[in-house]
Structure formats: C-alpha cells, structure tokens
Protein backbone atom coordinates (compact mmCIF):
# COMPACT_ATOMS: atom_id res chain seq x y z
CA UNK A 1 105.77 128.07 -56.11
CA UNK A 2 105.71 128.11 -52.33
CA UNK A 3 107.58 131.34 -50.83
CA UNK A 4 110.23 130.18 -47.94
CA UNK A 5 108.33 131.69 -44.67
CA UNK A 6 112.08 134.07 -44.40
CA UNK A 7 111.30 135.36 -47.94
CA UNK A 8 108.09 136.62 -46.94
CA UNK A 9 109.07 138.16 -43.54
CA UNK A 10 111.67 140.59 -45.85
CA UNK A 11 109.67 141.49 -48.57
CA UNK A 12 109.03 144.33 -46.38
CA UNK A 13 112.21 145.21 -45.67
CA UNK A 14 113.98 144.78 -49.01
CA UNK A 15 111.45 144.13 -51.55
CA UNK A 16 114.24 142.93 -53.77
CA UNK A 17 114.27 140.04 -51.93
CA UNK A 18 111.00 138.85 -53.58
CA UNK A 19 112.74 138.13 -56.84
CA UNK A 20 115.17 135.91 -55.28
CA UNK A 21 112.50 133.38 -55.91
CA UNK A 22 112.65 133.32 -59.54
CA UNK A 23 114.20 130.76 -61.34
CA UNK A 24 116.55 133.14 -63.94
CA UNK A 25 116.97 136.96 -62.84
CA UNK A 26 117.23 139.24 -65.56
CA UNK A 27 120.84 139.86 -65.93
CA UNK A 28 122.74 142.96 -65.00
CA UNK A 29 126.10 144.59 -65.44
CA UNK A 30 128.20 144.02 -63.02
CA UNK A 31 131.50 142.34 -62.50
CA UNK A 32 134.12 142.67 -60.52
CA UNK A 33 137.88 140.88 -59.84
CA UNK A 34 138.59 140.91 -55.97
CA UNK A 35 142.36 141.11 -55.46
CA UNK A 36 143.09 138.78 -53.47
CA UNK A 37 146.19 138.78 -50.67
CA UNK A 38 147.53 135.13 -49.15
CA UNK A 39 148.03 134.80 -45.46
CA UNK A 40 149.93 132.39 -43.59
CA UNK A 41 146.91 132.34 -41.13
CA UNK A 42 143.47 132.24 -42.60
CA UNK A 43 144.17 131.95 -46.58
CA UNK A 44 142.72 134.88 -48.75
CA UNK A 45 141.37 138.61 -47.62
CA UNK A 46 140.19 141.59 -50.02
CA UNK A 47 138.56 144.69 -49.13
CA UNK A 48 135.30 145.98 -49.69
CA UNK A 49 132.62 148.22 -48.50
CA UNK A 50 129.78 148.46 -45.92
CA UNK A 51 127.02 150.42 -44.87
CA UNK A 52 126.02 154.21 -45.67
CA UNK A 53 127.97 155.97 -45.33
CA UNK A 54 130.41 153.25 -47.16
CA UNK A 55 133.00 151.84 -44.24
CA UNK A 56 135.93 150.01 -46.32
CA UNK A 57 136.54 146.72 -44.72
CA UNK A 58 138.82 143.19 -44.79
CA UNK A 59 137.03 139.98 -45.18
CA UNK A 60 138.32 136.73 -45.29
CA UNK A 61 137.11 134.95 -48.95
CA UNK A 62 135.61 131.89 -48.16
CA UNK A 63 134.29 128.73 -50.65
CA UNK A 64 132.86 127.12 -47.79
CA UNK A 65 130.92 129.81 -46.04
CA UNK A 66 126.88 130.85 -46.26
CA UNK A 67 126.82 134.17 -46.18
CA UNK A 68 128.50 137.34 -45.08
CA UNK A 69 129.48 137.18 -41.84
CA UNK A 70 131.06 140.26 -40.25
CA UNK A 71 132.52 141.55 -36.43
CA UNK A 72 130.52 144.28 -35.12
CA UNK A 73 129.94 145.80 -31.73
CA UNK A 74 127.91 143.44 -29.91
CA UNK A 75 129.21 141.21 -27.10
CA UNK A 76 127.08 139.02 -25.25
CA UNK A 77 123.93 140.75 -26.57
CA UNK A 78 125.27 144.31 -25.58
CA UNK A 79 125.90 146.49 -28.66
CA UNK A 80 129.01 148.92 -28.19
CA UNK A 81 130.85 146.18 -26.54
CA UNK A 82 132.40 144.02 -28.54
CA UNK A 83 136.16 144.88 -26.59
CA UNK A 84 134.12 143.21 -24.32
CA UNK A 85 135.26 140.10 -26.40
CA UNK A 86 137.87 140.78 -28.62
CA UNK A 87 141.14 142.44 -27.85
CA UNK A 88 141.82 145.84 -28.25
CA UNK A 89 143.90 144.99 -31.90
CA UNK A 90 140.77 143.61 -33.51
CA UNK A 91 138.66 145.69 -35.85
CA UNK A 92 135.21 145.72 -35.72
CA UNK A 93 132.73 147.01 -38.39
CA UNK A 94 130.77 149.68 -36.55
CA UNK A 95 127.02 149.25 -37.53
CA UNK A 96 125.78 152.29 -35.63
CA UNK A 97 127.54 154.47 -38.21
CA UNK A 98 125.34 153.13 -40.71
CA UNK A 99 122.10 154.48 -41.68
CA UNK A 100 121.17 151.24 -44.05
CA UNK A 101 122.00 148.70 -41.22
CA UNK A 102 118.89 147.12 -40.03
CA UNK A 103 118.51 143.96 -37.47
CA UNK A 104 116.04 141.76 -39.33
CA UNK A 105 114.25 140.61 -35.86
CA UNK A 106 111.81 137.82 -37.49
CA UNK A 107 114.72 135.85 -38.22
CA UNK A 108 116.17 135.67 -34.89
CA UNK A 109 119.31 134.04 -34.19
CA UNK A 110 121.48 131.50 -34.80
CA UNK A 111 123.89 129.41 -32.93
CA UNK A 112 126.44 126.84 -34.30
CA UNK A 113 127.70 124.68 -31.44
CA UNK A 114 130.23 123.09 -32.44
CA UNK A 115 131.74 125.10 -35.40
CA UNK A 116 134.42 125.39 -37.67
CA UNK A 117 135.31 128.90 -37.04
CA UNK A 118 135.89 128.70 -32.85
CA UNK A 119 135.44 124.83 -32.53
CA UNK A 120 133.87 124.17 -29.29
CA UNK A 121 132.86 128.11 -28.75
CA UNK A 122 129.48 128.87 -29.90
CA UNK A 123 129.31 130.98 -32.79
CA UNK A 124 125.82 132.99 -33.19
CA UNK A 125 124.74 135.77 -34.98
CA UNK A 126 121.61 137.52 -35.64
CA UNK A 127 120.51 138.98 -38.92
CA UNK A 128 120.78 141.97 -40.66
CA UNK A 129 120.25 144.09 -43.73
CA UNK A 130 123.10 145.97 -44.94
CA UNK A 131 124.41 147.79 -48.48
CA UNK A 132 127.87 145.36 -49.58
CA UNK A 133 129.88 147.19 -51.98
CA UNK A 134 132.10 145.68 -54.16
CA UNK A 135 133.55 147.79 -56.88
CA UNK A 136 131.30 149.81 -58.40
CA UNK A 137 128.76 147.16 -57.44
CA UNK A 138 126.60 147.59 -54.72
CA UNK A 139 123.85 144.58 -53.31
CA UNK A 140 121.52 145.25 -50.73
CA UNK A 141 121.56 141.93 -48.87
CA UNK A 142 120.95 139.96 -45.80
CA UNK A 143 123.79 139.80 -43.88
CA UNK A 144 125.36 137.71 -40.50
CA UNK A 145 126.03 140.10 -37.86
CA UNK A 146 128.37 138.45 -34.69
CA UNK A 147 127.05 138.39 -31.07
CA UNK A 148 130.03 136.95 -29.28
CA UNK A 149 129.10 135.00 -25.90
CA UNK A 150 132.80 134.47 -25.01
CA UNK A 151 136.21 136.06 -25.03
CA UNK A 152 138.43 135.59 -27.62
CA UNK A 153 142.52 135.75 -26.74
CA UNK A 154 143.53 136.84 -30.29
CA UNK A 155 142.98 139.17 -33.40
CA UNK A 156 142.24 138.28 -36.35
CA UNK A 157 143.58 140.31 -39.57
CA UNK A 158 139.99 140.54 -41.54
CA UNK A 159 136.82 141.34 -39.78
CA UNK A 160 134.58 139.66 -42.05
CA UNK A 161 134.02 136.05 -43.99
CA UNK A 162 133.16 136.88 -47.22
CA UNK A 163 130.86 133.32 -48.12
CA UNK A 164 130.69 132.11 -51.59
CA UNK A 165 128.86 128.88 -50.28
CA UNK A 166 126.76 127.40 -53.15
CA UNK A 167 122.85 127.90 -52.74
CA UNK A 168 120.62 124.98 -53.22
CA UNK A 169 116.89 124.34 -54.22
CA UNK A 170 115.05 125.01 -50.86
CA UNK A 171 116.84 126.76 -48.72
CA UNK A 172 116.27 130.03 -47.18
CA UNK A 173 118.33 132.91 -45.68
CA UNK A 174 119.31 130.95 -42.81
CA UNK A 175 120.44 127.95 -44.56
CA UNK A 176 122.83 129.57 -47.17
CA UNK A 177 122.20 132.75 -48.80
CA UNK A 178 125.96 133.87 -50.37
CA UNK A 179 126.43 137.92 -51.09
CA UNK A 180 127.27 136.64 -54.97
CA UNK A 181 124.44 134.83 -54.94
CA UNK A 182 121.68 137.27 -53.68
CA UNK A 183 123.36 140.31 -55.61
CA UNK A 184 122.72 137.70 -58.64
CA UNK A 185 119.48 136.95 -57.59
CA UNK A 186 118.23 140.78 -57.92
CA UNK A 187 119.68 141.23 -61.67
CA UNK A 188 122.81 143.01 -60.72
CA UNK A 189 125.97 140.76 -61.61
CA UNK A 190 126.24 139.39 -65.44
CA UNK A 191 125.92 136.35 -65.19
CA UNK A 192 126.01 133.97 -62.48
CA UNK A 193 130.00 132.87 -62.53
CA UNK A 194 132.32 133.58 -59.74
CA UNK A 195 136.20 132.13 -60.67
CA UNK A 196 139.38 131.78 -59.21
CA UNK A 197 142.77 131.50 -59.93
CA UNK A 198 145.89 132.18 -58.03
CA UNK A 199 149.89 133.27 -58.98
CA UNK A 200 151.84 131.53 -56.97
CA UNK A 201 154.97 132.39 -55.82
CA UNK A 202 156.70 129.32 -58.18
CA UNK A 203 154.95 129.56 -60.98
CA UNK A 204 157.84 132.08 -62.56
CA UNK A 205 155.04 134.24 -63.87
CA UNK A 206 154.93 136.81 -61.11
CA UNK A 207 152.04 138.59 -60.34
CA UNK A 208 151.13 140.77 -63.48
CA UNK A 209 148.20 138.23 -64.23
CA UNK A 210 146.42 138.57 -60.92
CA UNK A 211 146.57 142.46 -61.14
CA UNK A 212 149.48 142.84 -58.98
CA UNK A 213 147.58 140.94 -56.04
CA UNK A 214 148.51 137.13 -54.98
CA UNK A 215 144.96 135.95 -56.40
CA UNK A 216 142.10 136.55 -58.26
CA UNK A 217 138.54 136.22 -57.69
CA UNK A 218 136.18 137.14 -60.02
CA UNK A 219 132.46 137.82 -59.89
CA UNK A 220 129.56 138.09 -62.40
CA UNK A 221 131.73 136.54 -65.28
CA UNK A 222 134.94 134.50 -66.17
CA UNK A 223 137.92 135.58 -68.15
CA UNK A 224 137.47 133.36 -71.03
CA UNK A 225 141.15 134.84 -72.20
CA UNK A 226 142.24 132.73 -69.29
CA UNK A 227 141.60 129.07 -70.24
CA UNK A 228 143.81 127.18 -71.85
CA UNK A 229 141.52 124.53 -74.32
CA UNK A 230 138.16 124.25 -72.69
CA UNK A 231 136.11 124.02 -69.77
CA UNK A 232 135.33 121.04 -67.83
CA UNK A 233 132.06 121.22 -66.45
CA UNK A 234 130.78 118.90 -63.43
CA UNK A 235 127.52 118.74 -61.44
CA UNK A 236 127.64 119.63 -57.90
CA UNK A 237 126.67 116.89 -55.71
CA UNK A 238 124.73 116.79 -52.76
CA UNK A 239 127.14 117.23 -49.73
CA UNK A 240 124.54 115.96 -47.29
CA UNK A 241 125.40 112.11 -48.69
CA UNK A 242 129.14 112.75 -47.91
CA UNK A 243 131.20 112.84 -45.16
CA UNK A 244 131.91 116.40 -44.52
CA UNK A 245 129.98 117.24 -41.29
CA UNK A 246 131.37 114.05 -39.91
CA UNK A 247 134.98 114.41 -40.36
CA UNK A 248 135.75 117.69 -42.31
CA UNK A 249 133.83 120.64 -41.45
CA UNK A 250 131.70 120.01 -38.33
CA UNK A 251 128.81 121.95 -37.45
CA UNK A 252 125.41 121.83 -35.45
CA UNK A 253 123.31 122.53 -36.72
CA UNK A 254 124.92 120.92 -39.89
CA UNK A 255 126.18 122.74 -42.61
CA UNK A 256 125.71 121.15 -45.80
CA UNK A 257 126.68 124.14 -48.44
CA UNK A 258 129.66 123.25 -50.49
CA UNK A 259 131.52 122.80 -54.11
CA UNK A 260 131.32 119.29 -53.99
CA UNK A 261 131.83 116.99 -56.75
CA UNK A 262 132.49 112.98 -56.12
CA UNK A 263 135.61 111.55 -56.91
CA UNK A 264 136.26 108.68 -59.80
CA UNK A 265 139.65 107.99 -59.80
CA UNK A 266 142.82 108.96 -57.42
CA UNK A 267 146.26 107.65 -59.04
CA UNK A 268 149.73 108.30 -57.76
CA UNK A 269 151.15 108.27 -61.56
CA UNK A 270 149.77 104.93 -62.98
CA UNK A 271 148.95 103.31 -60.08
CA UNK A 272 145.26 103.48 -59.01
CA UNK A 273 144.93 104.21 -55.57
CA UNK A 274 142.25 102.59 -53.09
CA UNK A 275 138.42 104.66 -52.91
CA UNK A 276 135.72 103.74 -50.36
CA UNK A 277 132.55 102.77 -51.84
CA UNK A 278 130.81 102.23 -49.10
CA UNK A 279 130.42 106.44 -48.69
CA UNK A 280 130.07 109.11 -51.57
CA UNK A 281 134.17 109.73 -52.25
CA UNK A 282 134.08 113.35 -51.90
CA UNK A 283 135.66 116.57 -53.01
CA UNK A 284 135.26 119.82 -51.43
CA UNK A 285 136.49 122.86 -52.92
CA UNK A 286 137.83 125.23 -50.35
CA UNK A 287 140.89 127.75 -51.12
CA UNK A 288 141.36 128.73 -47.40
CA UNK A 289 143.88 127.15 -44.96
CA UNK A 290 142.21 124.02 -45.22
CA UNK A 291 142.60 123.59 -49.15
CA UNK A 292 146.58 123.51 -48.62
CA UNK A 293 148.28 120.70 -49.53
CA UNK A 294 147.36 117.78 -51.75
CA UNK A 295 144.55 115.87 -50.53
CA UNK A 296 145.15 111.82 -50.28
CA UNK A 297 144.41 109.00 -48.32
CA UNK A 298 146.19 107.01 -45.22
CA UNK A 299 147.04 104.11 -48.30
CA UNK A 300 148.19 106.88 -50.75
CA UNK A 301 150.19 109.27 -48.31
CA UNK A 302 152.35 106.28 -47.42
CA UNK A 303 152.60 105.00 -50.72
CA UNK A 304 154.36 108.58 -51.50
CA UNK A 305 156.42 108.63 -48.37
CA UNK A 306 158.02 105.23 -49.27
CA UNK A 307 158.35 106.32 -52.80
CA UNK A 308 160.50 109.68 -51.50
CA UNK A 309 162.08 107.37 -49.07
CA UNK A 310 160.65 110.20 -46.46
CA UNK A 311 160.77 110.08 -42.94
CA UNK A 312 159.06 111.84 -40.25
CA UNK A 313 159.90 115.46 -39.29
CA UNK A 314 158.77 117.76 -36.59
CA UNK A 315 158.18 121.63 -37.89
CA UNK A 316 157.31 124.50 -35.97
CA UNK A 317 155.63 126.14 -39.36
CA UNK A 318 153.74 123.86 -41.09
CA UNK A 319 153.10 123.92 -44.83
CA UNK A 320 149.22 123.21 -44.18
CA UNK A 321 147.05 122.59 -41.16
CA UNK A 322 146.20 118.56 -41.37
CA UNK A 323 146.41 116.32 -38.50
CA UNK A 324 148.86 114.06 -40.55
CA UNK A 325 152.36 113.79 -39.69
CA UNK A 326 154.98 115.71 -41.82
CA UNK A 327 157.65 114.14 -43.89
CA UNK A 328 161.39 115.39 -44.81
CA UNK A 329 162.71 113.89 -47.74
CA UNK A 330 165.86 114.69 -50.60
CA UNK A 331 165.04 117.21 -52.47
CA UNK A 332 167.00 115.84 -55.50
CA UNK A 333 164.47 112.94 -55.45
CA UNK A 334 161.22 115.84 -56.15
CA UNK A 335 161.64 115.27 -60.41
CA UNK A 336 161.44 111.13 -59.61
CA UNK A 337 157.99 111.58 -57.60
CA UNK A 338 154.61 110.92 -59.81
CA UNK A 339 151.90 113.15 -60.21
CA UNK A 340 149.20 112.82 -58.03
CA UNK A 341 145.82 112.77 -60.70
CA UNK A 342 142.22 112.97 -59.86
CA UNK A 343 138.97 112.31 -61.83
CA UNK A 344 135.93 113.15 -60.80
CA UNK A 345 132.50 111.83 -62.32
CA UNK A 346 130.64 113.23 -65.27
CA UNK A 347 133.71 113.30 -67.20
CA UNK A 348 137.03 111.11 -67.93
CA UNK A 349 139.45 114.36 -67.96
CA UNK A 350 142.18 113.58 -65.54
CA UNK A 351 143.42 116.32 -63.53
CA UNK A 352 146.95 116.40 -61.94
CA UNK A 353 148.80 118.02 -59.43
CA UNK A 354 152.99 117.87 -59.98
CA UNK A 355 155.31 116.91 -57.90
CA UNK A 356 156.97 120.53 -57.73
CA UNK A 357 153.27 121.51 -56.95
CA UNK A 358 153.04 119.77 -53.70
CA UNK A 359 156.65 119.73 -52.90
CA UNK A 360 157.73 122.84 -50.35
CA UNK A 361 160.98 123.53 -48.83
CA UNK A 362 161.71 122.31 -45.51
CA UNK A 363 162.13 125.94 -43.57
CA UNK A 364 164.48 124.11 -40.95
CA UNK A 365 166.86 122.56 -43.67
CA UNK A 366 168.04 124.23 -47.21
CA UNK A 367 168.93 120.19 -48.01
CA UNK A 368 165.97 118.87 -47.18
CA UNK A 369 161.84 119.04 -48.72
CA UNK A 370 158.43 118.60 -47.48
CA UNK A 371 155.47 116.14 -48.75
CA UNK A 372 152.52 118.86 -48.99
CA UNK A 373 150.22 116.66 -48.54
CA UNK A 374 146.91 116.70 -46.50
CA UNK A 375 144.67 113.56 -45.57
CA UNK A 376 141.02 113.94 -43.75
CA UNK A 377 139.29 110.72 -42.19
CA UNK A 378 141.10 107.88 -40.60
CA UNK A 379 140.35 105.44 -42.80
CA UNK A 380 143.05 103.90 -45.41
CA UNK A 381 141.09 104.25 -48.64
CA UNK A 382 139.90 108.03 -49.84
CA UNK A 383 136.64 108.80 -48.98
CA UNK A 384 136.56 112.87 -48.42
CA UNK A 385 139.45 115.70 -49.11
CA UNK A 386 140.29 119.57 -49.82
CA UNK A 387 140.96 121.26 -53.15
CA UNK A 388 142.11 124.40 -52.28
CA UNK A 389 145.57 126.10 -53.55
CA UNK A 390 147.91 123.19 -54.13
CA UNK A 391 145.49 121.58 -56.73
CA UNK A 392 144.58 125.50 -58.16
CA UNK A 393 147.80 125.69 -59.03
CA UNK A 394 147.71 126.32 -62.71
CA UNK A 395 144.38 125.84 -62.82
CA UNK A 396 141.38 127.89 -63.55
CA UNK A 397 138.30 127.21 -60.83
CA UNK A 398 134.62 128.40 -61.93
CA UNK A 399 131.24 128.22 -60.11
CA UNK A 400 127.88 128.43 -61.75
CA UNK A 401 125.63 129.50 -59.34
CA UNK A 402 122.62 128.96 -61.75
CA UNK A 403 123.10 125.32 -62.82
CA UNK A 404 125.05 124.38 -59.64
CA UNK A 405 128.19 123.30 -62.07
CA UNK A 406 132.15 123.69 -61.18
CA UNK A 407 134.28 124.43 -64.21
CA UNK A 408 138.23 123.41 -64.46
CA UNK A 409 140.46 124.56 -66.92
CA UNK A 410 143.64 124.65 -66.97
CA UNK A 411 145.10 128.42 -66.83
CA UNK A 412 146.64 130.07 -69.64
CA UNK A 413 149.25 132.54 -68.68
C-alpha cells in the first residue's frame, strides 16, 4: 500500500497518524453524545475542548465539512491579530496558550476561492496539530487553523466547524480528514458510527430524549434502543458524479466530501414526481441551515402550491435559506396536503416527510401557514437536494465511516 506523501510528512509529528492507513483500527472505548443546541443562524453548536491546557470551546456541527476548522489569532498571516479581522464580539481560540498546538509547515496552506462559508471571500487556513477533547475522549489530530485575509462585519456565535465530512479511499489530510474519523482511525472510538437525531419543538415529546439539549449527536456507536424496526442501510455514492459543486455547495478547489446517496423515487402522495436522468439525482445529507425545509423540485414545489391553493408571501424571517419564493396558504388545508416520500437506491423502503413536518406557521399571520419547502437547481425535474432537519424529523440518521453506508430508521421515542 502506497503511503499518501501528507501521511509520511506527520509520522514525525504524531506517529499515530501512521495507522490511519490501515484498513480496520483496532477498536477502542470511546463514545460520546454531543448535545446539541439549534440556532436560527447557522443550525447546530456543542462545546468541546482544545489544546493543553484544555480551552472549552463552541463549534458549529457540520455533515458537510472536512475537518476541524477553528478561529484563532491570525489575520492576514500575523498571529495575535485576528481583531484585526473579526469584531471585537467574536471569540477566538487562542493557540498560543497551548503547549500541544503545532503548525504542521509541510502541508502549507490552503485557499478555497469561492466557498461556502464567506462566498466570494477567500477562505484559507494552514495546518495544525492539536489535542480535541470530547468527553472523556481525547484525539490528537490534524486540525484547520483560520488565516483571515479580509475583514469580516459580523460575529459569529461558535468559533469552530466541527466536520463530520465522510472520508474516501485516497484522500489525504488536505482532502478530508474528519476529527471522528481520525480519532477512529487511531483505535480510540468503538466503532466507527456517528448518529443523529433531533427533538423538535412539535414532536410533543419534549426534550428528555436528547438529554435535555435540542439534538443529539452521537459518536463511536448508535443507540440501538432508539430505532424503531430496523435499519436501512445505503451505499454512499460518489458526489464527484453529482451536481453539488455546481449548484449546491460551491468550492475551488472542489469539495467533493459528502453523505450522498442517489435518489429513486420522489412522490407527492401517489403521484410520482419528475427525476433527471441525464445527471446522478442526488441527496446530500446536511443538518445545518441548508438541510431546512423539504427538498423538491421546480415541477414538485408547484405541484404543492396549487394543491394548498398557496400564494406568494414576502417574510422578513424565513423558515429556511433557499432561493425559492415563499408561499402562505390556510392552515386548515395542512391535514389535506400529501406526504412528500423519497426512495433512494439499494433499497425499496419509502421514506416520508408529513405534511405537519414541513408545514410552519406564518410568523406575520396566526391564520395563515408556510410551505417549508426548499428547491436547489433551476431545472423543473429533481436532480440534487438537502436532507437536513425537516426530513430528520422522526427519524434516526447513522454514518458508517468504515463501509461508507448511511443508516435510516425511523426513531422510537
């Protein structure tokens, strides 16, 4: 087996790093449920630790990210000065404090231009090694450490992303190397299972099953007490032959590390909806701001509008972030509206969201509700969408970083 050229330049530096090219790490003991709190503006943050001494920290959980990417003090190549770049309100993790923080220099840089975390800002970072902590677990690990090149007007509330990107045959640490997956990598979570599920606010269960938090996300294991029948298991496909970087997330250099299975079927109750062929029908798993609402086509969005007998509606607070327009409808017609129901392939299961699942309140009218729905891509048949929240609802989301499987159940209470 040939050794990725970044593999060997690390050995040095964290000999654990060495193993990460065997095929099945010896398993360890860890586990740990990250409790999860929802925000209007970026989706899901927890808190864990960094450096030595540990420095407790909020990161932003993210399906669709590579690695751990965190805020520190450099701005414009100048460490100390990141309020250089950021406002005063923003936190920063500050690596000089750390005695286990260490630039890995034969890596270099790298610069995403454009991106999906400041658009047409450049978003670099250089590379580091750094002690996570999570729980009682600790990973020594390969981190992405910020070097802002331009000013940013706002705060945000988290000064990390937290990736839990899968990792595919071939790449290195600069192509995707998730937290999870290199704590996994050097025997120290159970197995190789990170799952999801959320309690949201409707769901008349409260929040006793999530720990007291809004959300759950679990590493090194699943809660097999949590499904409800069995698990549905599905290959990951490769998200290169989609249309993600074209229309979803864009990045260049590309980024090409998701949860991605193809879809089957898409029916608004019995009536099968239009796919595009002609490019891999795609699902991407991502329970940020960008996996709210229901994900349909052009075709299938109006289809539901004319079945709600909806009409357009301006709203200053938006129930998700797609470029679609909104639409206000009676809220005595929600129990009359089908459920939306996906397959996807490698197995017939049919998986549906309700209409009180992707039905919201209008916050401008007590009479009136809101189509949740979110459509990527111009065309009129479906060819890529988000599975985020609004299709988690009730649902219980796996990944196996080892096979390079998603699991679905549905969630037992």
């Amino acid at each position: 087996m040939k050794i990725p050229s970044s593999l060997l330049s690390l050995c040095s530096i964290i000999p654990s790093v060495c193993g990460l090219t065997t095929t099945k790490p010896q398993a360890g003991l860890g586990t740990f449920d990250m409790k999860l709190t929802r925000t209007e503006f970026s989706g899901l943050v927890t808190n864990i630790t960094l450096g030595t001494p540990a420095q407790e920290v909020t990161v932003f959980v993210d399906w669709t990210w590579i690695n751990l990417y965190v805020i520190d003090s450099v701005c414009k190549g100048v460490k100390d000065a990141i309020y250089n770049c950021v406002p005063p309100s923003q936190t920063f993790y500050n690596e000089s404090l750390s005695t286990s923080f260490k630039y890995v220099d034969s890596m270099g840089q790298t610069t995403w231009d454009p991106n999906h975390f400041f658009f047409n800002n450049p978003a670099t970072v250089n590379y580091a090694q750094e002690v996570i902590g999570m729980g009682a677990t600790t990973t020594n690990a390969v981190i992405q450490a910020a070097d802002f090149a331009f000013q940013i007007p706002f705060s945000f509330g988290f000064l990390g992303v937290f990736g839990l990107s899968p990792v595919f045959p071939g790449d290195d640490f600069k192509t995707s190397a998730s937290p999870f997956w290199q704590g996994w990598k050097q025997g120290i979570w159970k197995t190789p299972y990170v799952a999801y599920y959320w309690c949201y606010p409707d769901s008349g269960k409260g929040t006793s099953a999530c720990q007291g938090a809004d959300a759950i996300q679990s590493l090194g294991y699943y809660n097999k007490s949590l499904v409800d029948g069995v698990v549905t298991w599905y290959d990951n496909i490769d998200p290169s032959q989609t249309e993600v970087n074209s229309v979803d997330f864009i990045y260049e250099p590309a980024v090409y590390n998701y949860w991605t299975l193809r879809l089957s079927s898409l029916k608004l109750g019995g009536e099968v909806q239009a796919i595009n062929k002609t490019v891999v029908p795609a699902v991407v798993f991502d329970h940020a701001t960008y996996g709210r609402g229901a994900a349909l086509s052009n075709a299938a969005y109006a289809s539901l509008i004319a079945k709600a007998g909806a009409t357009p509606v301006e709203l200053t607070q938006k129930p998700n972030n797609g470029n679609q327009t909104f639409y206000e409808f009676d809220c005595t017609k929600t129990a009359s509206l089908p459920n939306i129901t996906y397959t996807f392939a490698g197995n017939r299961r049919e998986w549906n969201i309700t209409a009180p699942n992707y039905v919201v309140p209008n916050p401008n009218n007590a009479s009136s509700c809101i189509l949740d729905i979110r459509v990527v891509g111009e065309g009129q048949a479906y060819e890529i969408g988000n599975f985020g929240e609004t299709f988690a609802k009730d649902k219980y989301i796996i990944f196996d970083f080892d096979r390079l499987r998603v699991g679905i159940a549905d969630l037992l209470w």
